[in-house]
C-alpha atoms as a PDB file:
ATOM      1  CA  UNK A   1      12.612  -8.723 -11.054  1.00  0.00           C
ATOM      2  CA  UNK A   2       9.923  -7.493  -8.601  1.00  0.00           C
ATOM      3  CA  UNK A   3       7.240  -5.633  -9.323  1.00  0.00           C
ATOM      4  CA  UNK A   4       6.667  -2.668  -7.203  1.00  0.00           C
ATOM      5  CA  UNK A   5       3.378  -1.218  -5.697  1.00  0.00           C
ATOM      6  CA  UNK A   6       2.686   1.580  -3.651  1.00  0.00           C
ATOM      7  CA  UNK A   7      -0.546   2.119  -2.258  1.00  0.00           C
ATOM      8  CA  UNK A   8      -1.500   5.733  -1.993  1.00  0.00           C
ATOM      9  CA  UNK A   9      -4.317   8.007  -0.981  1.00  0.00           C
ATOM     10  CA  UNK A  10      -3.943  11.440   1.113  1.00  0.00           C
ATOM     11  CA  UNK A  11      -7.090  10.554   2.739  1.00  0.00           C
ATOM     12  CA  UNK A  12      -6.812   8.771   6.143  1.00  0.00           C
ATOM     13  CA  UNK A  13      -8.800   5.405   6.699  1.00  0.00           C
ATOM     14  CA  UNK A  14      -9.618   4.357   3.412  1.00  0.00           C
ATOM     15  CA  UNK A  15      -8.109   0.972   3.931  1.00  0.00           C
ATOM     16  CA  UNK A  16      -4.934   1.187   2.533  1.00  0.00           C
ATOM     17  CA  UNK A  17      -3.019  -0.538   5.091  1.00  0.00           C
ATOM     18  CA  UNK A  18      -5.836  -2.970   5.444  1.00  0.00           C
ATOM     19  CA  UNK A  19      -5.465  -3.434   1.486  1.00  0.00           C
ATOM     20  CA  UNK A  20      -1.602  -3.419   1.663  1.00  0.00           C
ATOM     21  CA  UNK A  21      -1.221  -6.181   4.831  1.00  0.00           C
ATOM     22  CA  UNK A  22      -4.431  -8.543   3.782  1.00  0.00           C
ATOM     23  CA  UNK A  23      -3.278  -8.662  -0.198  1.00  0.00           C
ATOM     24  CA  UNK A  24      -0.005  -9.051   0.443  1.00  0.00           C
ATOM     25  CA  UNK A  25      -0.827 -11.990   3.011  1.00  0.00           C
ATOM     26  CA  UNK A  26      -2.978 -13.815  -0.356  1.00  0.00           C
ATOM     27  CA  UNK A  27      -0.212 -13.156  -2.754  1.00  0.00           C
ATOM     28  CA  UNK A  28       2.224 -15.133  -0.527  1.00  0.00           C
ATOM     29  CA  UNK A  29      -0.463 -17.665   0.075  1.00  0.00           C
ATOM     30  CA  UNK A  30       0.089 -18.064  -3.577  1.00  0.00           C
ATOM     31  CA  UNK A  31       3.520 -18.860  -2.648  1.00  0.00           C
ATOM     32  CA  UNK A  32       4.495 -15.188  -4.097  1.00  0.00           C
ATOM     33  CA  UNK A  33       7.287 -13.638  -2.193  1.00  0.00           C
ATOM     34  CA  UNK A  34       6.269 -10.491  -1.218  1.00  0.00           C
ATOM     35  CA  UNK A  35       7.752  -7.608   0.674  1.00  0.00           C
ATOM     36  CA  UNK A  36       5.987  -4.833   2.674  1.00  0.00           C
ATOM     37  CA  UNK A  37       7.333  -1.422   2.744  1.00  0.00           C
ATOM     38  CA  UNK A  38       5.990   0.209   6.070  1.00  0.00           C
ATOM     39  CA  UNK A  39       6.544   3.497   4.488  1.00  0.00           C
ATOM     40  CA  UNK A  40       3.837   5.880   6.743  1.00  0.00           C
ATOM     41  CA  UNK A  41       5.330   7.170  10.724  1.00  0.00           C
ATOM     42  CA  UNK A  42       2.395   5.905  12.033  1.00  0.00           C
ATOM     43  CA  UNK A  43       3.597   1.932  11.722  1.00  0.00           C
ATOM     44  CA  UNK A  44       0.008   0.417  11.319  1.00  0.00           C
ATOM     45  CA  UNK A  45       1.598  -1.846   8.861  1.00  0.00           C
ATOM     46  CA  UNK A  46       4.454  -2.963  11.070  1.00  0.00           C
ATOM     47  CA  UNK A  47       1.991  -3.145  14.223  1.00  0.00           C
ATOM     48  CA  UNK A  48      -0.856  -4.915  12.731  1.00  0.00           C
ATOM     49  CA  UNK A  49       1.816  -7.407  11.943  1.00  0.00           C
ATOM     50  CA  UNK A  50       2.973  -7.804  15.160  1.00  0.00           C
ATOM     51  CA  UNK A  51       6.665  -6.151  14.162  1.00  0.00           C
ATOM     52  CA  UNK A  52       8.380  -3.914  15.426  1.00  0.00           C
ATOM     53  CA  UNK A  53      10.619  -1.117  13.553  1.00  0.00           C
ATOM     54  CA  UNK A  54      12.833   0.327  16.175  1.00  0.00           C
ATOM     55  CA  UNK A  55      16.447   0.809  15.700  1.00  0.00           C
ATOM     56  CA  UNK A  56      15.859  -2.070  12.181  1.00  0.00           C
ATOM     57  CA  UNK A  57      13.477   0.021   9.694  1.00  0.00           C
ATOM     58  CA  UNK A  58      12.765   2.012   6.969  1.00  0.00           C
ATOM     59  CA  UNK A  59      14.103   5.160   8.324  1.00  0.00           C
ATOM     60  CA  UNK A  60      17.856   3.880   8.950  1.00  0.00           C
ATOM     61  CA  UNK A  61      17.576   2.482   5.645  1.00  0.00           C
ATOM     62  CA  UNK A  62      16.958   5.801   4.069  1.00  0.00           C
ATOM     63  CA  UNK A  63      19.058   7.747   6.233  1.00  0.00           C
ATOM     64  CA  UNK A  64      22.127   5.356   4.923  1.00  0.00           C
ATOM     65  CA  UNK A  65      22.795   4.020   8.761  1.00  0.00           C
ATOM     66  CA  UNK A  66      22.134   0.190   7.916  1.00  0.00           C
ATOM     67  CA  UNK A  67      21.878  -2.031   4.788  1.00  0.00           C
ATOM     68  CA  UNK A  68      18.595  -3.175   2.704  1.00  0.00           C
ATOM     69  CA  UNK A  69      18.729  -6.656   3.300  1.00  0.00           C
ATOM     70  CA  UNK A  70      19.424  -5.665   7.017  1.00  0.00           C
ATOM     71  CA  UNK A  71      16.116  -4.618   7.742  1.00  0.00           C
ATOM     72  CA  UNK A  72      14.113  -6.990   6.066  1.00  0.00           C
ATOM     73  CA  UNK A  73      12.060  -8.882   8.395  1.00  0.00           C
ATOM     74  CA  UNK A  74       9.741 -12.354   8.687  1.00  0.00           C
ATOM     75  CA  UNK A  75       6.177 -11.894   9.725  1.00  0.00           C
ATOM     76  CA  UNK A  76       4.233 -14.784  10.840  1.00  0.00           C
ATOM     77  CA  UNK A  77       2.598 -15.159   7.228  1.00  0.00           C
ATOM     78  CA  UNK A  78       5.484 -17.493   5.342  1.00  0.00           C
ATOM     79  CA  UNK A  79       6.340 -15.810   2.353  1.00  0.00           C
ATOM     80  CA  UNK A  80       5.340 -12.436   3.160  1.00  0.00           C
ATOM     81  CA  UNK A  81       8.115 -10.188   5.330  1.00  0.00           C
ATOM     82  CA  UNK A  82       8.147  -6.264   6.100  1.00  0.00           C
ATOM     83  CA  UNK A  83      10.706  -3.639   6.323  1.00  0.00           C
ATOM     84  CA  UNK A  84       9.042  -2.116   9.332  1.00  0.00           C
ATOM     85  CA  UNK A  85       8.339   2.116  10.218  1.00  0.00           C
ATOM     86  CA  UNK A  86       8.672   3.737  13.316  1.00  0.00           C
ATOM     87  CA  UNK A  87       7.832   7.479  14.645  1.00  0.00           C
ATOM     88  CA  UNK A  88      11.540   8.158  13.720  1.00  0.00           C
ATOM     89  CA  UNK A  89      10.233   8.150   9.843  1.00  0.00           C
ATOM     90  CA  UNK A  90       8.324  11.688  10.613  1.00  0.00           C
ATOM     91  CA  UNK A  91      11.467  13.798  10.701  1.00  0.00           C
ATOM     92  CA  UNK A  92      12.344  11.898   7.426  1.00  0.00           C
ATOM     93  CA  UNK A  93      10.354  15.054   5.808  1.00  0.00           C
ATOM     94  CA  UNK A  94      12.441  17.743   7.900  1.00  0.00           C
ATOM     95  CA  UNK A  95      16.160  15.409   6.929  1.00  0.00           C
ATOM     96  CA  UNK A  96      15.868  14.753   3.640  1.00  0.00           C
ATOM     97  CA  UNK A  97      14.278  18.041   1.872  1.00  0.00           C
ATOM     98  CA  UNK A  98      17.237  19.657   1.113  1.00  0.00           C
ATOM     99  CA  UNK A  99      18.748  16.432   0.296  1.00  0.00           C
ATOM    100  CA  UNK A 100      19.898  15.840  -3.670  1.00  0.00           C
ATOM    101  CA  UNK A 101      17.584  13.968  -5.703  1.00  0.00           C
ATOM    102  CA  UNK A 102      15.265  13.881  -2.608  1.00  0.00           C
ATOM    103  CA  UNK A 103      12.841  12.128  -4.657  1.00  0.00           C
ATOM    104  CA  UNK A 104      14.544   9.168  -5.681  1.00  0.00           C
ATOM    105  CA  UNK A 105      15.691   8.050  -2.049  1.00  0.00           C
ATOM    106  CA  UNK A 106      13.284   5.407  -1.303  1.00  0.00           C
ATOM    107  CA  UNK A 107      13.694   3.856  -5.412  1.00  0.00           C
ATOM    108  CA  UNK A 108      17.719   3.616  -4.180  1.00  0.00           C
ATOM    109  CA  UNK A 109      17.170   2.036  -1.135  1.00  0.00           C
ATOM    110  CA  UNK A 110      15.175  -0.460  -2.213  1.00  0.00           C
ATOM    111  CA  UNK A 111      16.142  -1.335  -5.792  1.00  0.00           C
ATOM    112  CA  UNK A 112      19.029  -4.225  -4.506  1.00  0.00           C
ATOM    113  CA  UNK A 113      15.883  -6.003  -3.218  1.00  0.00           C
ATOM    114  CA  UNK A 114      13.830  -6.358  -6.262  1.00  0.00           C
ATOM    115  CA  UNK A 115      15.564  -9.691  -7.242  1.00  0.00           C
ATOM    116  CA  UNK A 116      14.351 -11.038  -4.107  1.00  0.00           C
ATOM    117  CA  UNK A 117      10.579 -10.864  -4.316  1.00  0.00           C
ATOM    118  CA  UNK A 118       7.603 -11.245  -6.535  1.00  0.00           C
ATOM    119  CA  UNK A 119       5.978  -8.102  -5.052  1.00  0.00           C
ATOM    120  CA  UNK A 120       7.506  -5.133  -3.039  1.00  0.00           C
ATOM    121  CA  UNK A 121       4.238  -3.749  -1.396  1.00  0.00           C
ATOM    122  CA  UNK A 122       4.872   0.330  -0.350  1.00  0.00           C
ATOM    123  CA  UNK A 123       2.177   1.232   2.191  1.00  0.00           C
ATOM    124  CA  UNK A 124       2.122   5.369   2.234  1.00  0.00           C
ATOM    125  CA  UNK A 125       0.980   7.982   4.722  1.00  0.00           C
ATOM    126  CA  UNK A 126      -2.220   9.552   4.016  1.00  0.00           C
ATOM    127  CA  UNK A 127      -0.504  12.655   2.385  1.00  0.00           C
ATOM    128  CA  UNK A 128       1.073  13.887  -0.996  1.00  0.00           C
ATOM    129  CA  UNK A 129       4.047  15.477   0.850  1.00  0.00           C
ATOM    130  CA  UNK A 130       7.744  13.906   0.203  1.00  0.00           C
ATOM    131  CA  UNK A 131       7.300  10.552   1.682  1.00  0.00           C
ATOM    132  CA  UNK A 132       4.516   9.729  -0.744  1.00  0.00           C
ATOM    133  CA  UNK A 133       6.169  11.346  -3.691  1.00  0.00           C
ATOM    134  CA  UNK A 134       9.184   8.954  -2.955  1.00  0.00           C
ATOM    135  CA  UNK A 135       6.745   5.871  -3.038  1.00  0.00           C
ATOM    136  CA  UNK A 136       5.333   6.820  -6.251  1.00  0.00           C
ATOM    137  CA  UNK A 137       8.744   7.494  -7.892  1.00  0.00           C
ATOM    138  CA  UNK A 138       9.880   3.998  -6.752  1.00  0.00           C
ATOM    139  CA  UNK A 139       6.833   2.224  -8.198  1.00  0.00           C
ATOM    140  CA  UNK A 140       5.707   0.634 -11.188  1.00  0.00           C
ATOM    141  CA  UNK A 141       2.306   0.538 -10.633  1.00  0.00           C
ATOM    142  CA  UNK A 142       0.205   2.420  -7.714  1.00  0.00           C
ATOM    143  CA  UNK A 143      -3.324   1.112  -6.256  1.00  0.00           C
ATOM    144  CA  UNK A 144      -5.752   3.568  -4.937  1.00  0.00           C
ATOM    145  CA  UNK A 145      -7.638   2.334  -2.486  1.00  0.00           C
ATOM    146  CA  UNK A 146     -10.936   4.545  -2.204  1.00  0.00           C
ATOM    147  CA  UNK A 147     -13.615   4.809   0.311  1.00  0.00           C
ATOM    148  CA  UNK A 148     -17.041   4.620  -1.378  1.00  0.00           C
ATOM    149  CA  UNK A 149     -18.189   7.961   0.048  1.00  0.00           C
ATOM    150  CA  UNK A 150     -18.431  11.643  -1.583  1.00  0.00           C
ATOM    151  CA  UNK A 151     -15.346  13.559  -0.314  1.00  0.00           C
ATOM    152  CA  UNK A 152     -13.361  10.293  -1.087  1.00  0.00           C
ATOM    153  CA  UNK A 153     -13.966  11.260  -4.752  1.00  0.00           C
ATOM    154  CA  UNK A 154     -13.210  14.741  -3.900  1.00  0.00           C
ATOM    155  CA  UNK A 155      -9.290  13.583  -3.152  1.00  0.00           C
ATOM    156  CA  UNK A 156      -9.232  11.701  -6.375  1.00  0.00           C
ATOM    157  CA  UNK A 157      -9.389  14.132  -8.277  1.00  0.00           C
ATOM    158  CA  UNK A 158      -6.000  15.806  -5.948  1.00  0.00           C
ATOM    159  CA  UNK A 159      -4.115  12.058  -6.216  1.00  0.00           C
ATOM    160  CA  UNK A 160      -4.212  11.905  -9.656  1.00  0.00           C
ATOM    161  CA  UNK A 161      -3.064  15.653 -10.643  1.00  0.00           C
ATOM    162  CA  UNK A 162      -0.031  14.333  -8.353  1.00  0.00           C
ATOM    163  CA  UNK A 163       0.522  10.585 -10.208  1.00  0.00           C
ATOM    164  CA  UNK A 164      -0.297  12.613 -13.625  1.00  0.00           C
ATOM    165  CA  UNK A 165       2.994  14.897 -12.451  1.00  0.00           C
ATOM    166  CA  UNK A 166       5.068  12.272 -10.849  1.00  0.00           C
ATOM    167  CA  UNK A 167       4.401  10.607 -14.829  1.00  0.00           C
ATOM    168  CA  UNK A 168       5.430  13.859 -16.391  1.00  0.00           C
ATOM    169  CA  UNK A 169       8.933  14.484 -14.464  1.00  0.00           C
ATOM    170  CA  UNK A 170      10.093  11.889 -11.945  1.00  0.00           C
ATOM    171  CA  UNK A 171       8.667   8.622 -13.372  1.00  0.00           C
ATOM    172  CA  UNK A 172       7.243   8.075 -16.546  1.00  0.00           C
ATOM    173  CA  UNK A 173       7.035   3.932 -16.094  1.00  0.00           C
ATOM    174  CA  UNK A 174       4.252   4.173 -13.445  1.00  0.00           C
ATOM    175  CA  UNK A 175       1.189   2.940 -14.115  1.00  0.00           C
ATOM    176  CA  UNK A 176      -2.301   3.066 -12.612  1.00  0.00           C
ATOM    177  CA  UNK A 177      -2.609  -0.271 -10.984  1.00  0.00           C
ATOM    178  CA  UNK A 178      -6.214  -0.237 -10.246  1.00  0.00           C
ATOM    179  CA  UNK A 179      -8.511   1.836  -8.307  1.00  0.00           C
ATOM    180  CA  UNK A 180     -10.080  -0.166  -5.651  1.00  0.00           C
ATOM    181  CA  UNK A 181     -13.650   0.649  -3.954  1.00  0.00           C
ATOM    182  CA  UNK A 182     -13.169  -0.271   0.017  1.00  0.00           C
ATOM    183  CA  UNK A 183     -15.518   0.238   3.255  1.00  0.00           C
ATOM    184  CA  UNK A 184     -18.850  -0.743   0.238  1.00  0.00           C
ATOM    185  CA  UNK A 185     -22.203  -0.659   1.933  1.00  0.00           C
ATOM    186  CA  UNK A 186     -24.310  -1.963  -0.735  1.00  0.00           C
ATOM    187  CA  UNK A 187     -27.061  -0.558   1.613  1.00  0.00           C
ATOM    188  CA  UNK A 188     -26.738   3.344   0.894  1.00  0.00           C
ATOM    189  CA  UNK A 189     -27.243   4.800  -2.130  1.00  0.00           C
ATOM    190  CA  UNK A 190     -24.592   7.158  -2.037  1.00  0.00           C
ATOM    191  CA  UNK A 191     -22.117   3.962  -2.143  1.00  0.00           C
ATOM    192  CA  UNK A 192     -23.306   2.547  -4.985  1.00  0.00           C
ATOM    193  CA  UNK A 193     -23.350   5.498  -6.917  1.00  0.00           C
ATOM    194  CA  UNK A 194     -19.693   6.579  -5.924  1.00  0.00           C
ATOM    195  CA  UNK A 195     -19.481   2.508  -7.352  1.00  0.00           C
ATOM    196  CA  UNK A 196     -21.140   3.626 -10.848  1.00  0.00           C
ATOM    197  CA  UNK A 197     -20.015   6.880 -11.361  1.00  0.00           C
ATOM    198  CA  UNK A 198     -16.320   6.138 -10.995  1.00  0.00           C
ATOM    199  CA  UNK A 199     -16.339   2.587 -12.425  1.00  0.00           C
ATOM    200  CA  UNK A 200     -18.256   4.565 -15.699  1.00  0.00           C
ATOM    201  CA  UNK A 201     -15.458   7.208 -15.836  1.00  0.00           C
ATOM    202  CA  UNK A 202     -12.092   4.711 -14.807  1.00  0.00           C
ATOM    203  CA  UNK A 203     -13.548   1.776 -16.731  1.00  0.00           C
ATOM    204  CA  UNK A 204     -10.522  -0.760 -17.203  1.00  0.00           C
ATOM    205  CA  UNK A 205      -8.632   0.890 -13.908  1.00  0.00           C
ATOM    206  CA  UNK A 206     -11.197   0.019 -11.592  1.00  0.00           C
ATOM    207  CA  UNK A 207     -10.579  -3.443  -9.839  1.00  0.00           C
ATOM    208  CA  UNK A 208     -14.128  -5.736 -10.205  1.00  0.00           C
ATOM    209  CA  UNK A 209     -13.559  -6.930  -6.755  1.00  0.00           C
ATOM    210  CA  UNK A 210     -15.296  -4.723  -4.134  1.00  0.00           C
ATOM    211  CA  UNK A 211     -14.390  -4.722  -0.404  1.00  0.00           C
ATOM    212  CA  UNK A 212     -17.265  -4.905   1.909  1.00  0.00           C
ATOM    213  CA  UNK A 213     -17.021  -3.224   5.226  1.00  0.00           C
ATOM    214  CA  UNK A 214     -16.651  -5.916   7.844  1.00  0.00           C
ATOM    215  CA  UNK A 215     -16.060  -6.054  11.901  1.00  0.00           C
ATOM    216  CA  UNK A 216     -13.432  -9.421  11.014  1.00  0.00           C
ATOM    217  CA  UNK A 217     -11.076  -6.691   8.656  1.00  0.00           C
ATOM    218  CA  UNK A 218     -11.057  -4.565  11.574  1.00  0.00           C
ATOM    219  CA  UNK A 219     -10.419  -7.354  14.577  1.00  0.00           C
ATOM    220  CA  UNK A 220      -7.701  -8.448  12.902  1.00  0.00           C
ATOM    221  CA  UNK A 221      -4.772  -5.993  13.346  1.00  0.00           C
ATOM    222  CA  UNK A 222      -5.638  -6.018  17.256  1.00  0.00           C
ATOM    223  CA  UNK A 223      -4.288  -9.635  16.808  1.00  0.00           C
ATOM    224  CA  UNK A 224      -1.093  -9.004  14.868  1.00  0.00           C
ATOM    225  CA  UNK A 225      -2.743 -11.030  12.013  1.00  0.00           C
ATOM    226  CA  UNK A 226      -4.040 -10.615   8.320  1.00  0.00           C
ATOM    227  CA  UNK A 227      -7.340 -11.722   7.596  1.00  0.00           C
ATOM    228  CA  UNK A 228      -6.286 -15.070   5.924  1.00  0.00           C
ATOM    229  CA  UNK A 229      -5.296 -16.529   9.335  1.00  0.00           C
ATOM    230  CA  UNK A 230      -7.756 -14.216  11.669  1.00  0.00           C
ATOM    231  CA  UNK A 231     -10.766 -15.474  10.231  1.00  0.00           C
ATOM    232  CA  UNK A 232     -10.307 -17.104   6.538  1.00  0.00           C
ATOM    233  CA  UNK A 233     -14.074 -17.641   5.734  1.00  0.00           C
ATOM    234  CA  UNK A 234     -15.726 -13.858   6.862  1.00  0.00           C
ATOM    235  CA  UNK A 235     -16.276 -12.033   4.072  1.00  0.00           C
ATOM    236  CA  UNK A 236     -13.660  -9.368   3.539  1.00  0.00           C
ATOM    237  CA  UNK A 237     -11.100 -12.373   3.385  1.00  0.00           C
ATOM    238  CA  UNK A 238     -12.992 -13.771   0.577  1.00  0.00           C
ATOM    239  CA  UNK A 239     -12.838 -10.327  -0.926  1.00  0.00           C
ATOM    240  CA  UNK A 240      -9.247  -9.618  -0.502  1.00  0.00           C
ATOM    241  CA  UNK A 241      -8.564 -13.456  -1.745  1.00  0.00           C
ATOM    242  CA  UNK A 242     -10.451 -12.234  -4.951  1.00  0.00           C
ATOM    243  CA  UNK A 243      -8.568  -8.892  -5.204  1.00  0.00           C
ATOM    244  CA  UNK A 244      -5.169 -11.207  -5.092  1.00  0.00           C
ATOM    245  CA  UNK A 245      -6.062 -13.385  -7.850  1.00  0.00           C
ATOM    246  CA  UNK A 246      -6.974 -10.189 -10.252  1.00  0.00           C
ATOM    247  CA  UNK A 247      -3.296  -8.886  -9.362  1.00  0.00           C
ATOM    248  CA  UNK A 248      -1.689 -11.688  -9.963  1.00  0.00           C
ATOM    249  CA  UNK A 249      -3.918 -11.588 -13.721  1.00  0.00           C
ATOM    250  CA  UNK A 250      -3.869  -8.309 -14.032  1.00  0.00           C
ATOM    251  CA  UNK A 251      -0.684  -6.043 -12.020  1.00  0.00           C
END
């Protein structure tokens, strides 16, 4: 069976979908089969892949209009595909909230797929409002992708109140994956000591590897690639080929 990750933070551009597209590219270099869940309206997942969601994505597959395995797409990486999002997934919110068991919609839509992956990958809007609720309650384990700067540390704090309730009421099985330091400047000081003072307080949840800010991460979704086929040897690809090999130890 699968193992399934979401990747959540309510703050915008910490690198989750960087995190979400580039790891899951190295895991299926490992010749993991790995699925990635475009789960946020915005589609950065889906577009930095080159894919397109309209009419074939995650919201007809919640909304009951088409079946899993319908929507399940290739991507140019072999081994990695991508059920992709489209603007249609922000009146998901509006739809399903008076729906029953609202919660569990995205862990029933997706749980026939499990047996055909390694890794399903859930890549979440930078909210806590139903959508990510729904990714968390599908999960077994969530990474936390945080930016190394103060009011990144600030929304910690908020994100885990929310996995510490989701653990309480809607899924007790989900686990802390990792928290994972993104956008590092070893050149500031307030970096390193977002670095330190988390690491000190997370210990064994915080992933070693560290992901450096660089241009190449950023290039590549203008191409429709990950970094493992935009530009292998930069360094964030050697950091995100890193951060695979400690999931596959460690997630």
């Amino acid at each position: 069976m699968g193992k399934i990750v979401v990747f959540a933070n309510q703050k915008g551009g910490v690198g989750k979908t960087t995190t979400a597209v580039n790891l899951g590219a190295y895991l299926a270099e490992a010749s993991k089969r790995v699925l990635l869940i475009d789960f946020d309206p915005q589609a950065n997942s889906s577009s930095s892949l080159g894919i397109d969601g309209r009419g074939r994505g995650i919201y007809e597959l919640l909304i009951g209009s088409i079946q899993p395995r319908d929507v399940v797409q290739e991507t140019k990486v072999p081994g990695l595909f991508i059920i992709a999002s489209s603007i249609h997934l922000t009146g998901a919110t509006v739809e399903l909230i008076n729906m029953p068991g609202r919660e569990y919609l995205l862990k029933k839509a997706i749980e026939e797929l499990r047996g055909d992956f390694d890794y399903l990958f859930i890549d979440c809007p930078p909210s806590l409002g139903l959508l990510t609720v729904n990714g968390l309650v599908a999960a077994d384990a969530v990474i936390i992708p945080l930016q190394c700067e103060y009011f990144a540390m600030e929304g910690l704090s908020k994100l885990l109140k929310t996995i510490q309730r989701v653990q309480q009421k809607l899924n007790p099985g989900l686990k802390i994956g990792g928290i994972l330091f993104t956008m590092f400047d070893s050149r500031t000081r307030l970096a390193n000591e977002v670095v330190k003072e988390v690491s000190s307080y997370f210990k064994e949840n915080v992933f070693t590897t560290i992901i450096p800010r660089n241009v190449r991460l950023s290039e590549a979704p203008s191409f429709a690639r990950p970094i493992n086929q935009y530009d292998p040897e930069c360094i964030g690809a050697r950091s995100y080929r890193r951060l695979a090999q400690e999931v596959l130890e460690h997630v």
